[in-house]
Protein backbone atom coordinates (compact mmCIF):
# COMPACT_ATOMS: atom_id res chain seq x y z
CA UNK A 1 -16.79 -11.22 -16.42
CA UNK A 2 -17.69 -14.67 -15.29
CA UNK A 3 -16.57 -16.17 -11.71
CA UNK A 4 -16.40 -19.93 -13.47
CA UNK A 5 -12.72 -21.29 -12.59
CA UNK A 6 -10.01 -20.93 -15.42
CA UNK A 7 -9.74 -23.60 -18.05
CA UNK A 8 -5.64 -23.19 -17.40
CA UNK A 9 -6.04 -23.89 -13.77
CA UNK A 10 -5.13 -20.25 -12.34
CA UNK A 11 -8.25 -18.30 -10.13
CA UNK A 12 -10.00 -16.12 -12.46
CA UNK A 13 -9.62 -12.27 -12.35
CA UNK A 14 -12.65 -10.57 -11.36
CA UNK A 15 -13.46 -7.71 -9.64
CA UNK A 16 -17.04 -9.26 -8.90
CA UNK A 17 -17.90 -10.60 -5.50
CA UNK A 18 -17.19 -14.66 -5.49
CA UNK A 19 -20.97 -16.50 -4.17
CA UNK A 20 -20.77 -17.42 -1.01
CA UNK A 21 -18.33 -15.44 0.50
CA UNK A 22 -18.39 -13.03 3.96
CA UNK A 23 -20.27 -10.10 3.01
CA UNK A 24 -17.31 -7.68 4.03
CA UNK A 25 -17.38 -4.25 3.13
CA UNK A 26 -13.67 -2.86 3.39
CA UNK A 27 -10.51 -3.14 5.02
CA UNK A 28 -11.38 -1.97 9.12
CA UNK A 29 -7.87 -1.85 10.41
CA UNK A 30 -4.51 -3.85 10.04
CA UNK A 31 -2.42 -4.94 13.78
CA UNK A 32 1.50 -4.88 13.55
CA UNK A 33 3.52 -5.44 16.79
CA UNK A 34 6.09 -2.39 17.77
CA UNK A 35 8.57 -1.98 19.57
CA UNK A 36 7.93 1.10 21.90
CA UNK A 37 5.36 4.08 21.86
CA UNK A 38 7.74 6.71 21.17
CA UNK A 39 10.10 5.45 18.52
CA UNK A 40 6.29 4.25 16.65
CA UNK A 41 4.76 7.83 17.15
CA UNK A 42 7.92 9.75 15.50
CA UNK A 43 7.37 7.62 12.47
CA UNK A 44 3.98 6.94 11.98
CA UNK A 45 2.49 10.25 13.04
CA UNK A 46 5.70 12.24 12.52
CA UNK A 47 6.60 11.44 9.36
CA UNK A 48 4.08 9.71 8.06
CA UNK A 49 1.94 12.15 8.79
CA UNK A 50 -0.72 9.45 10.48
CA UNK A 51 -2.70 11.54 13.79
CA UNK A 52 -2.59 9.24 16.35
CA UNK A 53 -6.66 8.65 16.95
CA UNK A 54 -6.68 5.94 19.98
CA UNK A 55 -4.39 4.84 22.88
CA UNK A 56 -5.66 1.79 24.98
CA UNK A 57 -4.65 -0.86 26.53
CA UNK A 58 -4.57 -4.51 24.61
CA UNK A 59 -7.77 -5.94 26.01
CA UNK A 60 -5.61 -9.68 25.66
CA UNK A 61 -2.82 -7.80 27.22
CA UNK A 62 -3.16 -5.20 29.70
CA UNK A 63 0.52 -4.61 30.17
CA UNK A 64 0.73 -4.01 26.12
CA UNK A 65 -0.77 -0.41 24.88
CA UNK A 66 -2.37 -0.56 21.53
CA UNK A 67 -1.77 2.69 19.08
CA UNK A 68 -4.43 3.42 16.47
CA UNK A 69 -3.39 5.63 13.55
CA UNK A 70 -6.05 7.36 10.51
CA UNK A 71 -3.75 6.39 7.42
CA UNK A 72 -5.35 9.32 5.81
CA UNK A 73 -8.87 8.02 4.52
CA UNK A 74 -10.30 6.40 7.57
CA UNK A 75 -8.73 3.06 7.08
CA UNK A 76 -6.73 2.72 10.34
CA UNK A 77 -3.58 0.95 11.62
CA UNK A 78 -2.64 -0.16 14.61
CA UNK A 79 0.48 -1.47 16.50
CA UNK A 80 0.85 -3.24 19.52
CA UNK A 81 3.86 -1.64 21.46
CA UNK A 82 5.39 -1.91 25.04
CA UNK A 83 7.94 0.21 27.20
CA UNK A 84 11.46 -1.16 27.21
CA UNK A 85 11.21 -2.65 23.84
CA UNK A 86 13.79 -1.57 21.62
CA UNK A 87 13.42 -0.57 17.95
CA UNK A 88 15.44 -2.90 15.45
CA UNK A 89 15.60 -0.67 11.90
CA UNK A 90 17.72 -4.00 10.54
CA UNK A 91 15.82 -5.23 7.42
CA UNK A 92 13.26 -7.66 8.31
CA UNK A 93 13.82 -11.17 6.72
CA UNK A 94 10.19 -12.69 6.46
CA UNK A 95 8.75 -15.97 5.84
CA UNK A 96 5.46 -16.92 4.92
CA UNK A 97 2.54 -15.64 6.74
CA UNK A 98 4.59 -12.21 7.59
CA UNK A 99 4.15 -8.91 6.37
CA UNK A 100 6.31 -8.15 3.65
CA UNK A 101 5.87 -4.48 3.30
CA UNK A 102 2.50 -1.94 4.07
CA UNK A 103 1.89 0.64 1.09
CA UNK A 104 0.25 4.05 1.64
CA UNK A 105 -1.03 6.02 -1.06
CA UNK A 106 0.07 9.88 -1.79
CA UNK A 107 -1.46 12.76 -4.47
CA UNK A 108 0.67 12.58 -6.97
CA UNK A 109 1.15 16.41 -7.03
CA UNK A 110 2.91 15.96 -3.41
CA UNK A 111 5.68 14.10 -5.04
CA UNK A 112 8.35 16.37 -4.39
CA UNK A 113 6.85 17.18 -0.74
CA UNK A 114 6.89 13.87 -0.04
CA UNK A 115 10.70 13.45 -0.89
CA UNK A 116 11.54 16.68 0.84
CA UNK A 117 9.83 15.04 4.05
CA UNK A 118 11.76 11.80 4.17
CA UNK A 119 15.09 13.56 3.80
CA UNK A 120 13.95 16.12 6.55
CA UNK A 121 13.75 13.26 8.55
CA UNK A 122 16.67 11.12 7.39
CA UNK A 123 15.01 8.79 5.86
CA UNK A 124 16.49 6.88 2.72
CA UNK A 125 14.19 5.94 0.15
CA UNK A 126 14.25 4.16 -3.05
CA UNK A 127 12.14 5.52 -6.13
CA UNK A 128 10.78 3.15 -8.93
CA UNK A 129 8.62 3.19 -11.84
CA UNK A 130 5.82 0.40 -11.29
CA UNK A 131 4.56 0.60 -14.78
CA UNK A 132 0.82 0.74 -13.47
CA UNK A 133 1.70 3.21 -9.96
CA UNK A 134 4.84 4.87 -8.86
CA UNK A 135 6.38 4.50 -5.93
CA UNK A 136 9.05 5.35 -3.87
CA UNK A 137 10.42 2.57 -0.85
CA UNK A 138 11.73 3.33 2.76
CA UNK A 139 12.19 1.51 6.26
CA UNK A 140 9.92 2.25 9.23
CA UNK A 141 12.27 2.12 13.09
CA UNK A 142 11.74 -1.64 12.99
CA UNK A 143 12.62 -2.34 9.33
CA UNK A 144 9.40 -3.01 8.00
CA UNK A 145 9.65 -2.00 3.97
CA UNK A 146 6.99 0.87 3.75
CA UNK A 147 5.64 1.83 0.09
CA UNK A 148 4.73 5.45 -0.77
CA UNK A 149 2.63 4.97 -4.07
CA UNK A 150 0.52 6.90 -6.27
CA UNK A 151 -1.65 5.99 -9.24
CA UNK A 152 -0.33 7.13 -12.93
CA UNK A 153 -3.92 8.25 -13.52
CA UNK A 154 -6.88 9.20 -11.24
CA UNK A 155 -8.73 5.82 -10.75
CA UNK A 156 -12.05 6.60 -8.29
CA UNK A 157 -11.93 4.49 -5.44
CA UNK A 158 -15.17 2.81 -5.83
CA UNK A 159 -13.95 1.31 -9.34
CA UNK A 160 -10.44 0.82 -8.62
CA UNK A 161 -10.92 -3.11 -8.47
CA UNK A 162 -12.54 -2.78 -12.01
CA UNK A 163 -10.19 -1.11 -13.52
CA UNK A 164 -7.63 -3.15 -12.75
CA UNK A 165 -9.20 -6.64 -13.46
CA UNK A 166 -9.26 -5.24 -16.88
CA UNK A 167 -6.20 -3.68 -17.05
CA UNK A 168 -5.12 -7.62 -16.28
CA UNK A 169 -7.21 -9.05 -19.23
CA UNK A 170 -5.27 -6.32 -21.64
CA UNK A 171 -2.76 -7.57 -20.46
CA UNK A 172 -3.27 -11.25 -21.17
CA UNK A 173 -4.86 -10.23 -24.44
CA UNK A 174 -1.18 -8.83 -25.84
CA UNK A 175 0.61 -11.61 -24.14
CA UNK A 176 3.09 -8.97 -21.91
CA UNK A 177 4.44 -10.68 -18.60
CA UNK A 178 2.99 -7.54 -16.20
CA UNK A 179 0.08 -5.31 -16.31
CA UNK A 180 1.72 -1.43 -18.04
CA UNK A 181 0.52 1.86 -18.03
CA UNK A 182 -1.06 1.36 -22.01
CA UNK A 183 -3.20 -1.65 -20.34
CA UNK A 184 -4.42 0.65 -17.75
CA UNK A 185 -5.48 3.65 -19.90
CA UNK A 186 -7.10 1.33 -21.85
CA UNK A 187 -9.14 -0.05 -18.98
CA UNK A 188 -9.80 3.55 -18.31
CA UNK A 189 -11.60 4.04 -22.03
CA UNK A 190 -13.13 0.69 -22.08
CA UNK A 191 -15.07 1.43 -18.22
CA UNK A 192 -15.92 5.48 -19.63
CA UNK A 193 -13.62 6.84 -17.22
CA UNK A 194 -11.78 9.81 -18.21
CA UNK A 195 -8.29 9.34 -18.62
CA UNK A 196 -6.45 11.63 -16.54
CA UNK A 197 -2.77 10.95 -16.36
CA UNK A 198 -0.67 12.39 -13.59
CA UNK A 199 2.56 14.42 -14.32
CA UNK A 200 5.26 11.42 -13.12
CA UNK A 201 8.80 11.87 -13.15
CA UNK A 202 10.83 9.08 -14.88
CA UNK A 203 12.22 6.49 -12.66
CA UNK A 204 13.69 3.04 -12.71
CA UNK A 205 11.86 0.18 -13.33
CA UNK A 206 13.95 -2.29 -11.21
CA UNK A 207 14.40 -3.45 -7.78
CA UNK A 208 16.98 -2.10 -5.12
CA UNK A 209 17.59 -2.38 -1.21
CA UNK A 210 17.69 0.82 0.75
């Protein structure tokens, strides 16, 4: 695919690397401010399922301790909490420049686990059909939307951005207002990858608050 800009205006859709840009090589870690240590713990690594791999102070904050989680593939997250700050679970309204939700990836042969480990904890959760991924929606202590997602077929990581830049021109080629699970499988077959779909159950396709 070519980097040159759209004719229509719109950034082109490329999984290629743009000239000129940072040589980066993946996403190191992402920084959310928490409320306190223990309320961020019982989610993160207790239900979640995240170990808890560092606890230091916040080198810009001494007073502030900063939690590092493994997300489950090396990529880590971290949260910047302090005693005697209370945990809000209210949703979050945000405005641009916030986060709007963090989505963490599951087997899709855990589905069931993973429903059976939210409602161990009390934890409502909303489950939708995505049309490309799946994915079910809860609230972390501080009402940050958290996604639970997994792929409708086994994408390898290394070729994920691939597949879905031309999942996105199959979808422009038949017109259809969102990228669907036909576009996908036939990214799949176009890139040689085997097309192994994942045993789904049907959901809703629509929105919905917890």
């Amino acid at each position: 695919m070519s980097d040159e800009p759209s004719t229509d205006g719109e950034a082109p859709i490329t999984a290629e690397r743009p000239d000129g840009a940072v040589p980066l090589t993946g996403t190191d870690h992402i920084t959310l401010i928490g409320s306190n240590e223990e309320d961020t713990v019982e989610f993160y690594r207790d239900i979640l399922g995240m170990p808890l791999v560092l606890r230091q102070p916040n080198l810009d904050a001494p007073n502030v301790t900063h939690l590092f989680f493994d997300s489950g593939d090396g990529r880590i997250i971290t949260f910047f909490v302090e005693e005697g700050r209370q945990s809000n679970p209210a949703p979050q309204r945000t405005g641009i420049g916030a986060v709007h939700h963090l989505a963490f990836r599951f087997d899709p042969e855990r589905i069931e686990e993973v429903r059976e480990r939210l409602e161990a904890h009390g934890r409502r959760y909303n489950e939708f059909d995505r049309s490309i991924f799946y994915s079910l929606y809860t609230s972390d202590h501080n009402g940050l939307t958290i996604e639970l997602t997994t792929d409708k077929f086994d994408i390898p990581d290394d070729r994920r951005a691939e597949v879905l830049a031309v999942a996105q021109r199959k979808r422009e080629e038949d017109g259809s207002e969102y990228a669907k699970s036909e576009h996908l499988e036939a990214a799949l077959e176009e890139l040689g990858i085997p097309v192994e779909p994942a045993d789904l159950p049907d959901a809703p396709t629509g929105a919905g608050g917890l």
